[in-house]
N, C-alpha and C. Protein backbone atom coordinates (compact mmCIF):
# COMPACT_ATOMS: atom_id res chain seq x y z
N UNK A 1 143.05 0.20 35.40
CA UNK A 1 144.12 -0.01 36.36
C UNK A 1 143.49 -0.28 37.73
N UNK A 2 143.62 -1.64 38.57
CA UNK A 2 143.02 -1.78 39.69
C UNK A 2 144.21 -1.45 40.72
N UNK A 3 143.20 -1.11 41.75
CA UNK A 3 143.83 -0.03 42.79
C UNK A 3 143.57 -1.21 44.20
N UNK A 4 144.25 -1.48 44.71
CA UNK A 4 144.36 -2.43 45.85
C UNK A 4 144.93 -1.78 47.39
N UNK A 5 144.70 -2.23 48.33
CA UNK A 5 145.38 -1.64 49.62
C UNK A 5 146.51 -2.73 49.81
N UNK A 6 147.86 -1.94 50.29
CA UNK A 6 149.16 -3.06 50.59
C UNK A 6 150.15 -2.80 51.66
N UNK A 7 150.54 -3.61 52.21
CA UNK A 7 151.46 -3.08 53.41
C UNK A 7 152.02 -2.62 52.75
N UNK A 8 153.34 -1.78 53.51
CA UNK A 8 153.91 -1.34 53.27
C UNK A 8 154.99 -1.32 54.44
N UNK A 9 156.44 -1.36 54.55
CA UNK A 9 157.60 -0.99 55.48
C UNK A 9 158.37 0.01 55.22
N UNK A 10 158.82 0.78 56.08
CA UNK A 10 160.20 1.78 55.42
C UNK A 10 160.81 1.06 55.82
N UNK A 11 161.99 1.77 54.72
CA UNK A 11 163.22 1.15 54.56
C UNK A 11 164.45 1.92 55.10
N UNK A 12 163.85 3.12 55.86
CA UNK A 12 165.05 3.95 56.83
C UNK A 12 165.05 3.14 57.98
N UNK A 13 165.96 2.73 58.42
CA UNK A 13 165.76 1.97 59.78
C UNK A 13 165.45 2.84 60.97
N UNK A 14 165.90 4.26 60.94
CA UNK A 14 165.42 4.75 62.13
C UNK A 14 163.75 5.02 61.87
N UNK A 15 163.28 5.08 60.93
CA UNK A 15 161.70 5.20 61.16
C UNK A 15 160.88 3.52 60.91
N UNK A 16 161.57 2.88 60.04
CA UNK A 16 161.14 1.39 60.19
C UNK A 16 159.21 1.29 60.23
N UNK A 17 158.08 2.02 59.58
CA UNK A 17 156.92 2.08 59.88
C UNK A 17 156.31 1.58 59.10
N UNK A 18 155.10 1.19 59.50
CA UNK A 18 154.37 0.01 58.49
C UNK A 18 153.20 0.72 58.25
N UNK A 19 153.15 0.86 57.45
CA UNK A 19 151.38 0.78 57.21
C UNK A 19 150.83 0.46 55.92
N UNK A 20 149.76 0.94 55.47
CA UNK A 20 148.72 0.36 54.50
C UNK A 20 148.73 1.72 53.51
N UNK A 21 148.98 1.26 52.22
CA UNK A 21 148.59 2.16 51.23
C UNK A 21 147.73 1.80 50.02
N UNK A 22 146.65 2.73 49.77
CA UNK A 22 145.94 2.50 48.39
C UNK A 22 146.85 2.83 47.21
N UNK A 23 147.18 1.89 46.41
CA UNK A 23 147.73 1.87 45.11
C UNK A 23 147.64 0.87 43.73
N UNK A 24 147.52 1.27 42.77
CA UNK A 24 147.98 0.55 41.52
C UNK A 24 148.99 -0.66 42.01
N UNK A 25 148.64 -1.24 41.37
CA UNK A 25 149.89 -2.88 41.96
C UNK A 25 150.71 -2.13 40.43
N UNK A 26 150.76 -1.24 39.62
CA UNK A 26 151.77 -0.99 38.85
C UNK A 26 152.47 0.05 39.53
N UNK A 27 152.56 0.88 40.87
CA UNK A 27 153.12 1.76 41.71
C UNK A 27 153.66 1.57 42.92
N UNK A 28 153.38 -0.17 43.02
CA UNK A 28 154.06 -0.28 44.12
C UNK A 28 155.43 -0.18 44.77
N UNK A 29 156.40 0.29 43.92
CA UNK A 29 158.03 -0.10 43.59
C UNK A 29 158.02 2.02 44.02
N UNK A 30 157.08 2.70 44.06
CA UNK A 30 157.01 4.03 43.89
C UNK A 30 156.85 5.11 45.24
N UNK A 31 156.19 3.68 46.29
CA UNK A 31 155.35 4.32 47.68
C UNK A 31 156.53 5.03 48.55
N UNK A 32 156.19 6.26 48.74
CA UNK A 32 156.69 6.63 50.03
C UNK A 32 156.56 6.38 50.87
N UNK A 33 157.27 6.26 52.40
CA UNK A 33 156.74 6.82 53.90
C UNK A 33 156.30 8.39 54.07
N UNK A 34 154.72 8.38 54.77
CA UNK A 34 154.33 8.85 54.97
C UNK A 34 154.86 10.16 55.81
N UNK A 35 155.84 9.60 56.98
CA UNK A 35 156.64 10.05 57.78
C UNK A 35 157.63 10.59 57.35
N UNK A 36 158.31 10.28 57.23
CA UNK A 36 159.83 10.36 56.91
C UNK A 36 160.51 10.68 55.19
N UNK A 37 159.12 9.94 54.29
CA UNK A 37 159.61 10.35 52.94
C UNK A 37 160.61 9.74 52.16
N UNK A 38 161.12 8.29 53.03
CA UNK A 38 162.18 7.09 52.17
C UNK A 38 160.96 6.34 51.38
N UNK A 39 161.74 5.71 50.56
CA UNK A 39 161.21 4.51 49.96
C UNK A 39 160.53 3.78 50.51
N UNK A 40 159.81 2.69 50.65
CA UNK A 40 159.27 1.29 51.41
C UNK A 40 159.24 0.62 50.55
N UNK A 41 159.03 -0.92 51.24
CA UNK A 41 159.26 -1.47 50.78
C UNK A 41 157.62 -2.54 50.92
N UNK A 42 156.99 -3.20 50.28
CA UNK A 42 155.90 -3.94 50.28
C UNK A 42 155.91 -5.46 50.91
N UNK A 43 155.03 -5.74 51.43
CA UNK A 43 155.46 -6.33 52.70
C UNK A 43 154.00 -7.72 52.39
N UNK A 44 154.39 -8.60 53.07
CA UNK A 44 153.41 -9.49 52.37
C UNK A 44 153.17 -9.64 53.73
N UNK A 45 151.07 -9.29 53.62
CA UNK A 45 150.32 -9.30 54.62
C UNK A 45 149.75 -10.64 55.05
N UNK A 46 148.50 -10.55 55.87
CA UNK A 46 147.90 -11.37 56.29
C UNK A 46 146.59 -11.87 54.90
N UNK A 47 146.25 -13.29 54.79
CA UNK A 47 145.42 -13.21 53.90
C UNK A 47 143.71 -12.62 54.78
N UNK A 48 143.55 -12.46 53.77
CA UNK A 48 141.29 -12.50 53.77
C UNK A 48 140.90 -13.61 53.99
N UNK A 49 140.35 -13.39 55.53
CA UNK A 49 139.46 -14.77 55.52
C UNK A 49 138.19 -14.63 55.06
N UNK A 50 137.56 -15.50 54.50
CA UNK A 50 136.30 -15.59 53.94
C UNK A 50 135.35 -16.93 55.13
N UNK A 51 134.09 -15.67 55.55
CA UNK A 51 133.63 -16.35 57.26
C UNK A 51 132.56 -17.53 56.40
N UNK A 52 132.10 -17.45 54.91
CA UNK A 52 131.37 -18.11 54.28
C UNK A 52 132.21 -19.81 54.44
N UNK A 53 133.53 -20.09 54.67
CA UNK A 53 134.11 -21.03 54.17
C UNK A 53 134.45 -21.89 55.92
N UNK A 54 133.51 -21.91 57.01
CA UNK A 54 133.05 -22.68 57.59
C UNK A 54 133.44 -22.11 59.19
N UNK A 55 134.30 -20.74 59.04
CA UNK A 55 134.72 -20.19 60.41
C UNK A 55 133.92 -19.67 61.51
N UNK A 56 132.54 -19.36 60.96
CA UNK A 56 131.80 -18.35 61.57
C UNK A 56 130.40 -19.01 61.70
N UNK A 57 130.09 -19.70 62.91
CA UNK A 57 128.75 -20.64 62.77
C UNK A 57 127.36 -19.78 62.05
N UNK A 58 127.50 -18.71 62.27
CA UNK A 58 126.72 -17.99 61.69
C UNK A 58 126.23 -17.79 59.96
N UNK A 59 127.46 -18.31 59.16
CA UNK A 59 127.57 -18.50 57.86
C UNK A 59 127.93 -20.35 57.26
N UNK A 60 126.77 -20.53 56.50
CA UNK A 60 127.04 -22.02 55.84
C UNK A 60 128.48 -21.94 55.27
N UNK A 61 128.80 -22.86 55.49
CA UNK A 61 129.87 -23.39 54.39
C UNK A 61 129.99 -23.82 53.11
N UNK A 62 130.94 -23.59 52.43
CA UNK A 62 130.67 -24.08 51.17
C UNK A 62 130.52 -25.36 50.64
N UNK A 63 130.49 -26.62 51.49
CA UNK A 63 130.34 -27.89 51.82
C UNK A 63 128.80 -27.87 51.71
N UNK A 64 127.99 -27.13 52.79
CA UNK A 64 126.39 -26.96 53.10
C UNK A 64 125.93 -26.33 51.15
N UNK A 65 126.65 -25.54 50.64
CA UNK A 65 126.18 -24.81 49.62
C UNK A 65 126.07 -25.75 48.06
N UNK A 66 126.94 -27.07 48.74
CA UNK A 66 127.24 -27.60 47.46
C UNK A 66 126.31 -28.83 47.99
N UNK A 67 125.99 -28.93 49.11
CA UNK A 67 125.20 -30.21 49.52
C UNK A 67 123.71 -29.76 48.66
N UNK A 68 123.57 -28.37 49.41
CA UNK A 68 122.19 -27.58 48.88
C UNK A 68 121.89 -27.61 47.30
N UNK A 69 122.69 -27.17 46.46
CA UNK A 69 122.51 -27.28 45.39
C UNK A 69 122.30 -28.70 44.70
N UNK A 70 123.54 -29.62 45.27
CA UNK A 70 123.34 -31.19 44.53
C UNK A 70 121.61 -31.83 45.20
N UNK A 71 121.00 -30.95 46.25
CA UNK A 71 119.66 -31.74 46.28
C UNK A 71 118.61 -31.24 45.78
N UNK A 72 118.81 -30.18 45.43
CA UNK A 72 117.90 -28.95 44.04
C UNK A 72 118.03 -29.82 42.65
N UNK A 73 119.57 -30.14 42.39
CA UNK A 73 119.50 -30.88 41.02
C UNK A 73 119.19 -32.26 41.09
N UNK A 74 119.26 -33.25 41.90
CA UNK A 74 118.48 -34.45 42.49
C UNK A 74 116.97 -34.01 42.55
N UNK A 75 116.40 -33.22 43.29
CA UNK A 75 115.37 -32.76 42.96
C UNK A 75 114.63 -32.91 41.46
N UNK A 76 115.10 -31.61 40.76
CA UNK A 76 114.88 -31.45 39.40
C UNK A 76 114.99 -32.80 38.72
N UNK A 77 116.17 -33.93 38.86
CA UNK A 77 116.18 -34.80 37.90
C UNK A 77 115.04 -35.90 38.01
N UNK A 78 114.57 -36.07 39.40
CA UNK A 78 113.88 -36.87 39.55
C UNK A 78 112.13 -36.38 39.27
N UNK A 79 112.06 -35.34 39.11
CA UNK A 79 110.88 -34.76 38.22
C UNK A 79 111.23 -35.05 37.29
N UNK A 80 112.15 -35.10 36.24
CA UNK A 80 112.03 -35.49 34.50
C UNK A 80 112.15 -36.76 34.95
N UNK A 81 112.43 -37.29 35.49
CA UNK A 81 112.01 -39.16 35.58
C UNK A 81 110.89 -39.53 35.41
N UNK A 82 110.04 -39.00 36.38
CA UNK A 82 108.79 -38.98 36.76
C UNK A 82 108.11 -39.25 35.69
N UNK A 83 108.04 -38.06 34.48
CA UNK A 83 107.23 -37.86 33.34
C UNK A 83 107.63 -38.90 32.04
């Protein structure tokens, strides 16, 4: 059973609070507020950026990773030519 972190909202309007809970994606229909002790409701977050996929000059892109590899196998092929 994988265990994921998920927003979360109540659904009392006077406490209305958001936050993040570790749970089973089969328990999500189950979460309390922390506060207050209503139901919530699951709340669709922000995605994961991944800094590999060209955001972060600091990390190649996966463009650079696929350039890199196609000149490793250009590489390699042109050694079995060779022989």
């Amino acid at each position: 059973m994988t265990r994921r972190i998920y927003e979360f909202r109540c659904l009392n309007d006077e406490c209305g609070q958001v936050f993040d809970e570790y749970v089973a994606y089969e328990d999500i229909h189950t979460v309390k507020c922390p506060d207050c002790g209503s139901d919530s409701k699951k709340q669709i977050s922000a995605t994961r950026i991944d800094p590999r996929l060209g955001l972060d000059a600091s990390f190649p892109t996966m463009q650079d990773k696929w350039a890199r590899v196609r000149r490793q196998r250009a590489k390699i092929e042109s050694r079995r030519d060779e022989r």
